[in-house]
Protein backbone atom coordinates (compact mmCIF):
# COMPACT_ATOMS: atom_id res chain seq x y z
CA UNK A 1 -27.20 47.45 46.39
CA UNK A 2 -30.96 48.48 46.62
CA UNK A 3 -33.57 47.64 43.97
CA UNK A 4 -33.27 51.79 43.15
CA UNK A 5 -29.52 51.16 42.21
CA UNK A 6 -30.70 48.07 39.92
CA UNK A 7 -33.50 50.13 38.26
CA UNK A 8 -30.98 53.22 37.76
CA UNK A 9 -28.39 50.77 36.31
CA UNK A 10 -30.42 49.12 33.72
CA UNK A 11 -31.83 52.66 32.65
CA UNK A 12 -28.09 53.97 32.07
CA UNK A 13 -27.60 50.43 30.33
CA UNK A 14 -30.19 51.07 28.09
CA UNK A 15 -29.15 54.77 27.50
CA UNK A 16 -25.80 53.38 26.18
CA UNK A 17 -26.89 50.68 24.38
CA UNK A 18 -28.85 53.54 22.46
CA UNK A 19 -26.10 55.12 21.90
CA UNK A 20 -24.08 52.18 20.24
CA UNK A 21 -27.35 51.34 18.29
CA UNK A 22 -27.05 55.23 17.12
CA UNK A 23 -23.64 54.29 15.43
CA UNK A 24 -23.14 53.39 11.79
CA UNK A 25 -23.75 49.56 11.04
CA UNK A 26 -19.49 48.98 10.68
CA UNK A 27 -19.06 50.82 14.38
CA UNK A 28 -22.07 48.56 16.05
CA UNK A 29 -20.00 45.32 14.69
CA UNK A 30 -16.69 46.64 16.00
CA UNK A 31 -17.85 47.38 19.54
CA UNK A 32 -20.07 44.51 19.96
CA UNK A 33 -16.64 42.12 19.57
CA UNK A 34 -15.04 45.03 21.97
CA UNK A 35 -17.35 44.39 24.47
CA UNK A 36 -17.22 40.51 24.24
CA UNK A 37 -13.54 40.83 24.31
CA UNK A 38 -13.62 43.24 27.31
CA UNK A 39 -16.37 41.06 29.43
CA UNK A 40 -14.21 37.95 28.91
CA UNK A 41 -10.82 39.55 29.68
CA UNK A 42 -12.44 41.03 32.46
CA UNK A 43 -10.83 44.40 33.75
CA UNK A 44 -11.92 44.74 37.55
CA UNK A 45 -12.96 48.35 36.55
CA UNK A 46 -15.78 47.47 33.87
CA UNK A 47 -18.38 47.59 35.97
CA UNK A 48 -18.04 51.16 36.91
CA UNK A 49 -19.32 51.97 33.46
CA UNK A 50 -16.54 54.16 32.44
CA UNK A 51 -14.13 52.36 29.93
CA UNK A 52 -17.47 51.16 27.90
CA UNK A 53 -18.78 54.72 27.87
CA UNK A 54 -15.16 55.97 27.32
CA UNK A 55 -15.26 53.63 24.07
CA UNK A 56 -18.63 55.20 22.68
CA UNK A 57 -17.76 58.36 22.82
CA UNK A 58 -14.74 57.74 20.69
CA UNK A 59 -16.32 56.16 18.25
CA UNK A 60 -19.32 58.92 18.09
CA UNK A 61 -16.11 61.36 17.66
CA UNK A 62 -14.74 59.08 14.48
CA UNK A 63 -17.90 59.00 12.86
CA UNK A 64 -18.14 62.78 13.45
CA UNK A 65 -15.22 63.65 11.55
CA UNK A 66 -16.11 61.14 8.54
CA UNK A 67 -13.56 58.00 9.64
CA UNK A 68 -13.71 54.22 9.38
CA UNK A 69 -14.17 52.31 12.40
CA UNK A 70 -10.35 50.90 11.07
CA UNK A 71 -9.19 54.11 10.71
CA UNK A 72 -9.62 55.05 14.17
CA UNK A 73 -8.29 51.38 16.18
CA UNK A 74 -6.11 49.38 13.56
CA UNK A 75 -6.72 46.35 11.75
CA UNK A 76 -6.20 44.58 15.19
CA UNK A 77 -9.17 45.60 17.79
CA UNK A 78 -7.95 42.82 20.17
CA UNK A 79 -4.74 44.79 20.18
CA UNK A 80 -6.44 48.04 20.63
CA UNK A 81 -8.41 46.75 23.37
CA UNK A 82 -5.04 44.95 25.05
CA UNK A 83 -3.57 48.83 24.66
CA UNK A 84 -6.61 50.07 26.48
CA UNK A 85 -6.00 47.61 28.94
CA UNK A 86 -2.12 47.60 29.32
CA UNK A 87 -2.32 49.60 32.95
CA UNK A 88 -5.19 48.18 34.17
CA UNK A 89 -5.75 45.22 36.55
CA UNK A 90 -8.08 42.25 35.43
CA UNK A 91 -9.78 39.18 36.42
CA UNK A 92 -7.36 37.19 34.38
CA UNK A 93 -4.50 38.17 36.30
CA UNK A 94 -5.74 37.49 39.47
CA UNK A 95 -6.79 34.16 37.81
CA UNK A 96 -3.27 33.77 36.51
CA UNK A 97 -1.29 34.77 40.40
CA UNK A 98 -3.63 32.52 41.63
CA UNK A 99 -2.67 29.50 39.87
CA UNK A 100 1.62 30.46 39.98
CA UNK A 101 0.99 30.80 43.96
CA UNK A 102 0.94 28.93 47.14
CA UNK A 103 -2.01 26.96 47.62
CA UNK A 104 -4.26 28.75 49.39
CA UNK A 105 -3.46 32.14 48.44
CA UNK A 106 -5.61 33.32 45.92
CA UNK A 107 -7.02 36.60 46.14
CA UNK A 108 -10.64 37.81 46.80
């Protein structure tokens, strides 16, 4: 990873984090403890940018049509965010094989 990849990876950062900061004061709360959630559950795809962006667009389509934050995940965002997640390898797993297996066999 060059220092251009860097510099073009904090500018799309920024660009999203406008985005949330664009959202209604309810939404911003919501996806702050999404992200949290996400970055400590730790889905090996996160860091292709996708599921995060994926997220903001929903929301920017709820407050579009006039819904709640609620309205559109549940009373349970952890939930919503497990359901988001139910396919989808993460960190936590490999931590969890890791720790059932033969010493020495963790995965890289």
């Amino acid at each position: 990873m060059g220092i251009q990849d860097i510099i073009e990876g904090k500018k799309q950062w920024r660009a999203h984090m406008a985005r949330v900061k664009a959202l209604p004061p309810d939404y911003q709360i919501v996806y702050k403890e999404m992200q949290k959630y996400l970055f400590k559950v730790g889905p090996i795809g996160l860091s292709d940018g996708q599921l995060l962006t994926g997220i903001v667009d929903f929301f920017e389509e709820g407050v579009v049509s006039g819904k709640g934050v609620l309205e559109l995940l549940g009373n349970d965002v952890a939930a919503f965010c497990d359901d988001l997640l139910k396919d989808t390898r993460t960190y936590a797993d490999i931590y969890q094989k890791s720790l059932s297996g033969e010493p020495g066999t963790a995965e890289k």
